[in-house]
Protein backbone atom coordinates (compact mmCIF):
# COMPACT_ATOMS: atom_id res chain seq x y z
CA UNK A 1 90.15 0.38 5.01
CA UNK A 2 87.46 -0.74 2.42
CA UNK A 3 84.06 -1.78 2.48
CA UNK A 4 82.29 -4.90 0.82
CA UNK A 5 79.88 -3.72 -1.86
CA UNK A 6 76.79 -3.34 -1.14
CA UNK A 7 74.81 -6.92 -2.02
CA UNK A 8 76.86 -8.02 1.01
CA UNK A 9 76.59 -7.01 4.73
CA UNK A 10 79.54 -4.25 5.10
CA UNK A 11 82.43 -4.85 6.40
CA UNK A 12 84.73 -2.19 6.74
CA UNK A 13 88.31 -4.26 8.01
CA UNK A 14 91.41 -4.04 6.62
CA UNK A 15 91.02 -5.63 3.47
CA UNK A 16 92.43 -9.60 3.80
CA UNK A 17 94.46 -11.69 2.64
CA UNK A 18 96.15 -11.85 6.06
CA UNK A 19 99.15 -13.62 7.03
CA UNK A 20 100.35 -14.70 10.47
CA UNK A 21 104.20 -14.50 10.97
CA UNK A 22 105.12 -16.30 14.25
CA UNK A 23 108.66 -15.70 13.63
CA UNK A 24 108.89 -12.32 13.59
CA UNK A 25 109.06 -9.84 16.69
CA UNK A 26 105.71 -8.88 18.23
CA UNK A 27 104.06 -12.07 16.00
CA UNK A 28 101.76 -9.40 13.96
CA UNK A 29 99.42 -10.37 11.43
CA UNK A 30 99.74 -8.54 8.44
CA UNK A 31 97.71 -7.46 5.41
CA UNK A 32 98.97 -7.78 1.76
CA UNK A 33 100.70 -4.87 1.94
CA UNK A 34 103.30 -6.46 4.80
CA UNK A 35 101.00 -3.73 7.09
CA UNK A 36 100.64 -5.18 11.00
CA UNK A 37 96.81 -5.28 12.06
CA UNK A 38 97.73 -7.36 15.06
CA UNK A 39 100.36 -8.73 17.15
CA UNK A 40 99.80 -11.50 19.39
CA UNK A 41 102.45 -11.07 21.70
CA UNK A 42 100.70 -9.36 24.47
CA UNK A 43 101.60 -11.85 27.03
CA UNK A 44 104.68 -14.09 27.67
CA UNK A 45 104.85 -16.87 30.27
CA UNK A 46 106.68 -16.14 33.75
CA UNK A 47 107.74 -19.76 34.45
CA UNK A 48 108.54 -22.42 31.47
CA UNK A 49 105.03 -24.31 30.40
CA UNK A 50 106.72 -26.19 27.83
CA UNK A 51 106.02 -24.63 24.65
CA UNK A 52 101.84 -24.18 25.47
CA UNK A 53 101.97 -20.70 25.56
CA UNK A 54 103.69 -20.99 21.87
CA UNK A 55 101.50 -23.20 20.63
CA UNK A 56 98.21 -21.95 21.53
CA UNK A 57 99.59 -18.31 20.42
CA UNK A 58 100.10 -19.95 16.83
CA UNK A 59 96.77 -21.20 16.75
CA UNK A 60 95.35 -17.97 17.60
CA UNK A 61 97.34 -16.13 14.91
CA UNK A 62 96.03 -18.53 12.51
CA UNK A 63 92.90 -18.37 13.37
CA UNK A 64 92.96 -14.66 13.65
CA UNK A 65 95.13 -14.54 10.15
CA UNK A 66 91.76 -16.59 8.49
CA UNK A 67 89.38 -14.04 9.28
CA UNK A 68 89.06 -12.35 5.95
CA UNK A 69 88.97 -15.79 4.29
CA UNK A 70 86.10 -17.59 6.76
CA UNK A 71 84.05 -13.92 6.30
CA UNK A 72 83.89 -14.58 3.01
CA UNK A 73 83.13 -18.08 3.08
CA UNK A 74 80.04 -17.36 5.36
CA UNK A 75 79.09 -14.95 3.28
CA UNK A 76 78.45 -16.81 0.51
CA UNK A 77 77.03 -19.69 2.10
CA UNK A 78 74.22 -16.92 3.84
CA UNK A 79 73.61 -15.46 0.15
CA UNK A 80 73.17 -19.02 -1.67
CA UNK A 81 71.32 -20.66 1.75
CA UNK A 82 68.79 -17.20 1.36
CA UNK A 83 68.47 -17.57 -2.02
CA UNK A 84 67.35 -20.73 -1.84
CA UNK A 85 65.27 -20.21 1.10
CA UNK A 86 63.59 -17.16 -0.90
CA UNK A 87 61.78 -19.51 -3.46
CA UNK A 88 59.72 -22.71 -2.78
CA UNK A 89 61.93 -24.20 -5.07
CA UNK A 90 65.00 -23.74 -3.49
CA UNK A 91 62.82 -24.44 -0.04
CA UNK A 92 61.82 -27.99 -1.73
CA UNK A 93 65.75 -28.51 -2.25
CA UNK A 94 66.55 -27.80 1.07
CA UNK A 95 64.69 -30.20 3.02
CA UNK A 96 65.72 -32.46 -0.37
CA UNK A 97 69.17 -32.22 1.11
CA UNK A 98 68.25 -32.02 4.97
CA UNK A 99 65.66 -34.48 5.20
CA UNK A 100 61.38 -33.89 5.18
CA UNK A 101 61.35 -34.54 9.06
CA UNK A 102 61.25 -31.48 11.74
CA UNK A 103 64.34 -32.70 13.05
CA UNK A 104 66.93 -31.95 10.17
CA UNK A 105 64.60 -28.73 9.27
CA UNK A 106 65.23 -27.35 12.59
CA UNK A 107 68.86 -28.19 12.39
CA UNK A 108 69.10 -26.29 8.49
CA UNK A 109 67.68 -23.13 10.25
CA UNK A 110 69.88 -23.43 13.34
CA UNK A 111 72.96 -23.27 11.03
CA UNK A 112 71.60 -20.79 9.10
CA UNK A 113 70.66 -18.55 12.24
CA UNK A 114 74.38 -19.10 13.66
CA UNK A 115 75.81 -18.70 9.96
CA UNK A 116 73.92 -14.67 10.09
CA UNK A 117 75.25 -14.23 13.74
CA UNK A 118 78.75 -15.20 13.07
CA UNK A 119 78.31 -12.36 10.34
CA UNK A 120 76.78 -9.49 12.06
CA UNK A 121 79.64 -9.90 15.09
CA UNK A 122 82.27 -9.90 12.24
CA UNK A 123 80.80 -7.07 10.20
CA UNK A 124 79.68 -5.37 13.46
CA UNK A 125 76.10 -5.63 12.03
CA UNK A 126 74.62 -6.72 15.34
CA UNK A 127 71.24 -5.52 15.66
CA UNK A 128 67.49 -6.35 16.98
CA UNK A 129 66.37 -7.81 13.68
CA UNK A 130 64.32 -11.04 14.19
CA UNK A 131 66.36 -14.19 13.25
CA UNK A 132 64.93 -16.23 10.58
C-alpha cells in the first residue's frame, strides 16, 4: 500500500487502477498488478431471480472497481473548489458561475460540504472538524 502525497488528504489503499473481472471465479477486483483486493461473490441466489443477482453484482464491481478513479476526481474538484473559495476572486467567480442569489450559493456549499465528506469516508479522514 501507498499513500497520496501530502497536499492531498491521505489515502493509504491499494494503489488503483482497478479492474473488475466478472468472469473469473470469486469476481475479484484487482489492482494493476492482477493482485485481488475484493471479490464480490459472497452471496449466490438459492432459487433462480433471473439474472438480478448477476446484474446488480456487476454493478457493484464496477462501482467498487472506480474507486481509485472517482477519489481522485473528488479530489481535485475539493482542491480547485478551495482554491477558489480561498480568494475573493475566485469567491466572485463562484457565485459568477452559481448565480448572486442565496439559493444557488447554498447549493455551491452543499456540494462542496458532500464533495469533503465523500473524501474523509474514502480516505478514512472522518473527524469533528467544522464543515465549511
Amino acid at each position: 500500500m501507498t499513500c497520496r502525497a501530502a497536499s492531498r488528504l491521505p489515502a493509504c489503499h491499494t494503489p488503483g487502477p482497478w479492474h473488475y473481472y466478472s468472469n473469473e471465479d470469486g469476481k475479484p477486483i484487482c489492482n494493476i498488478g492482477n493482485f485481488a483486493i475484493a471479490y464480490m461473490d459472497a452471496y449466490t441466489p438459492d432459487e433462480d431471480d433471473g439474472g438480478a443477482w448477476e446484474r446488480e453484482t456487476d454493478a457493484n464491481g464496477n462501482l467498487v472497481a472506480a474507486a481509485p478513479e472517482m477519489l481522485e476526481c473528488l479530489q481535485d474538484i475539493l482542491a480547485v473548489f478551495n482554491q477558489a473559495a480561498a480568494d475573493s476572486a475566485g469567491t466572485h467567480a463562484i457565485i459568477a458561475f452559481f448565480g448572486n442569489h442565496d439559493d444557488s450559493v447554498n447549493q455551491a456549499i452543499r456540494w462542496r460540504q458532500k464533495t469533503r465528506a465523500a473524501v474523509a469516508k474514502a480516505t478514512s479522514q472522518l473527524s469533528e472538524r467544522r464543515a465549511a
